[in-house]
Protein backbone atom coordinates (compact mmCIF):
# COMPACT_ATOMS: atom_id res chain seq x y z
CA UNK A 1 -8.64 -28.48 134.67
CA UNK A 2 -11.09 -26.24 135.81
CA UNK A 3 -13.77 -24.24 133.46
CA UNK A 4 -12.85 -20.54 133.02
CA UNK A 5 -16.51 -19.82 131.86
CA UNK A 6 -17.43 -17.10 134.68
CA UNK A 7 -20.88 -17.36 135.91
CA UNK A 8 -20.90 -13.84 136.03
CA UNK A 9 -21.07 -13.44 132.48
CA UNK A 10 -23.28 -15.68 131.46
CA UNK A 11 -27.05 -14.94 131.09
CA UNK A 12 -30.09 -17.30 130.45
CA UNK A 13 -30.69 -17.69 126.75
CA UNK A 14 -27.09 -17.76 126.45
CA UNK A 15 -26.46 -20.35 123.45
CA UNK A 16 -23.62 -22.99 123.31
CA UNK A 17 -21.95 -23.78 119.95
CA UNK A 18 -24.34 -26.58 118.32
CA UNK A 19 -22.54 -29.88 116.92
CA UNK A 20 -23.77 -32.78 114.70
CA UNK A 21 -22.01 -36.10 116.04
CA UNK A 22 -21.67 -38.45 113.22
CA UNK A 23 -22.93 -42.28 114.06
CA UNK A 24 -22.00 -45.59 112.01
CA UNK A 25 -22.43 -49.25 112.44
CA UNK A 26 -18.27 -49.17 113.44
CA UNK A 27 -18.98 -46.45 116.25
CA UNK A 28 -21.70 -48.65 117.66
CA UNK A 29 -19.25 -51.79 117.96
CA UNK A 30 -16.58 -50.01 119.50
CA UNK A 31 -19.10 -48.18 121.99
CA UNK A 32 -20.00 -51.90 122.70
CA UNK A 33 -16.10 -52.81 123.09
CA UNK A 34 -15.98 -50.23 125.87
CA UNK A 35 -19.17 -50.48 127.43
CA UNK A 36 -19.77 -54.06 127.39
CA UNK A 37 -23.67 -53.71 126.03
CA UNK A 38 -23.68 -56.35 123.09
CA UNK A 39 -27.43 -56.73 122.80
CA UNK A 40 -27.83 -57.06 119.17
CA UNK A 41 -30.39 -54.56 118.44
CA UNK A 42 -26.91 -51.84 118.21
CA UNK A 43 -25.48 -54.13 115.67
CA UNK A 44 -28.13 -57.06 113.84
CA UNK A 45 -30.12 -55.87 111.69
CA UNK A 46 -32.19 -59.29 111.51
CA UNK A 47 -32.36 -59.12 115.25
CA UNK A 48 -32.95 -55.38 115.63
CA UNK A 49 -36.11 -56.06 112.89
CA UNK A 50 -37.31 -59.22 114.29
CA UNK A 51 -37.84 -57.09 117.85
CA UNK A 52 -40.27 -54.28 116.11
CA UNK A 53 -37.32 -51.71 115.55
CA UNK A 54 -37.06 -50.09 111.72
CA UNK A 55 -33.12 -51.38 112.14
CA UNK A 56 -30.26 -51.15 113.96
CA UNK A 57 -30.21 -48.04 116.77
CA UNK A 58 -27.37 -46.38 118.83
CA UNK A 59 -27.08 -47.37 122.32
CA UNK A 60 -29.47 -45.03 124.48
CA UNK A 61 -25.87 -44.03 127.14
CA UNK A 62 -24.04 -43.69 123.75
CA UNK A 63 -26.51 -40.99 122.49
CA UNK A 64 -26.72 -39.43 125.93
CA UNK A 65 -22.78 -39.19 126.23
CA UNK A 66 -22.88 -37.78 123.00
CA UNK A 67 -25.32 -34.91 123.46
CA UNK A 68 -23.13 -33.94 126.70
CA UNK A 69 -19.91 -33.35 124.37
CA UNK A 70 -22.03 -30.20 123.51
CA UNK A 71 -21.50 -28.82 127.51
CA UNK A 72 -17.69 -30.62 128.22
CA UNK A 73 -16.61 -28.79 125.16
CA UNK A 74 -18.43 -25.21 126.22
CA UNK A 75 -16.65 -25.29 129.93
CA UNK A 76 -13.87 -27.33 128.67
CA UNK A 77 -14.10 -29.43 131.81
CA UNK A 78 -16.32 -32.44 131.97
CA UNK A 79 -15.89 -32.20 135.76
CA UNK A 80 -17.88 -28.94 135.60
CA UNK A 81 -21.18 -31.11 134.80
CA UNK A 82 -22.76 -31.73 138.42
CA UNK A 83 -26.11 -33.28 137.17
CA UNK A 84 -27.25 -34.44 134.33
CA UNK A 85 -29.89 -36.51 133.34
CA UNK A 86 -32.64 -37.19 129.88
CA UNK A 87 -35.34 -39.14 129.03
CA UNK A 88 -35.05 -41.18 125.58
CA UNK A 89 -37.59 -40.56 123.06
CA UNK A 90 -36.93 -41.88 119.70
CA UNK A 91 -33.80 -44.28 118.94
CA UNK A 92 -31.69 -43.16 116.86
CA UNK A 93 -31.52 -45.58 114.01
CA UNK A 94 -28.44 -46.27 112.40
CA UNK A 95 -28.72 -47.24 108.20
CA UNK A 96 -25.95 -49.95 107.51
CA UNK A 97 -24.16 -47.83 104.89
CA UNK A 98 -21.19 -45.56 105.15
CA UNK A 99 -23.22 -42.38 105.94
CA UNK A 100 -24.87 -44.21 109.04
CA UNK A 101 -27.09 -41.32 110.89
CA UNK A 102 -26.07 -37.84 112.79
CA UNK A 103 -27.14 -36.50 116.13
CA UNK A 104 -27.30 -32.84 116.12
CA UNK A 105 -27.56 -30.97 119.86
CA UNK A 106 -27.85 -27.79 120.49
CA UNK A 107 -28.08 -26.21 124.23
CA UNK A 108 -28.66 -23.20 125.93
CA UNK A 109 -28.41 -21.70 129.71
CA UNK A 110 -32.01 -21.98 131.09
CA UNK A 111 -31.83 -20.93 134.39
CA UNK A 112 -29.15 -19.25 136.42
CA UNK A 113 -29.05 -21.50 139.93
CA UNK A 114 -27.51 -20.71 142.99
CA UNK A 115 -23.60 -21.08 144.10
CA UNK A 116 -22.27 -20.52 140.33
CA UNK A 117 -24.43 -23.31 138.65
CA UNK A 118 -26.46 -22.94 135.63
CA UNK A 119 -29.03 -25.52 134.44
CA UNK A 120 -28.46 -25.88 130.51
CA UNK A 121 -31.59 -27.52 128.21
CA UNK A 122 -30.08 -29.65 125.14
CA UNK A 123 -31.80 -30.86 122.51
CA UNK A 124 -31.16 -33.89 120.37
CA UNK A 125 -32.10 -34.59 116.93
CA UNK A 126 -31.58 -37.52 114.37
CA UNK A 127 -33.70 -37.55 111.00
CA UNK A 128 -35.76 -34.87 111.88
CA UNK A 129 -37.03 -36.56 115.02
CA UNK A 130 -36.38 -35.61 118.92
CA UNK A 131 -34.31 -38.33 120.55
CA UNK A 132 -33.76 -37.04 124.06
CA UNK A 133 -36.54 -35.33 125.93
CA UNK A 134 -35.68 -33.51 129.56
CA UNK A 135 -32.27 -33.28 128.78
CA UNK A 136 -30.68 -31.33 131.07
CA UNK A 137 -27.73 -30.47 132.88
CA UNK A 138 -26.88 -28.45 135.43
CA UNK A 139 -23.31 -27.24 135.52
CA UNK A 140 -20.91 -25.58 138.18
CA UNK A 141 -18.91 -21.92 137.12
CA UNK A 142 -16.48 -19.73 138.22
């Protein structure tokens, strides 16, 4: 499945539609199901305390592969996404209750690149507080 975005008409400062991902205790131990990272600061709280964290945070690859949703669901093809990389800045801590914590991203076209690609900034929030810095990706058009 190919994107039908055409590069054609998109421009830079073009915005994609901004989500809030929702993030409980349960996500974080089925994220740790499927990716096999059990270290206990993504579900002890004793643990996660004990180490110097404030409690419990989402996996860093969980919160990354989260923020990308916001560019698979724009082209409607995760293939589309040639690059992409972040640096983590905050965790995003997760309360043990049954609101647990939200990541909101918004993106937006940044630069228009060569051969159909477009390099799109996200940002990432939780509590008021930047999680992912440098996020970018840089994704092939029609």
């Amino acid at each position: 499945m190919a994107t039908t975005i055409k590069y054609a008409d998109v421009e830079v400062g073009t915005e994609l539609p901004a989500q809030t991902f929702p993030v409980t205790r349960a996500t974080l131990v089925q994220y740790a199901g499927a990716s096999g990272d059990f270290n206990p600061i993504h579900w002890n709280e004793k643990f996660a305390v004990e180490v110097g964290l404030p409690d419990v945070i989402a996996h860093g690859m969980f919160t990354m592969a989260e923020a990308i949703r916001v560019v698979t669901d724009w082209t409607g093809d995760p293939a589309a996404v040639v690059e992409y990389g972040v640096r983590f800045t905050k965790p995003v801590v997760v309360p043990n209750d049954d609101k647990g914590a939200e990541v909101e991203v918004g993106a937006k076209v940044a630069a228009k690149l060569d051969d159909n690609r477009v390099r799109v900034d996200l940002t990432a929030m939780s509590a008021g507080q930047k999680v992912l810095g440098m996020s970018r990706a840089v994704v092939q058009l029609v």
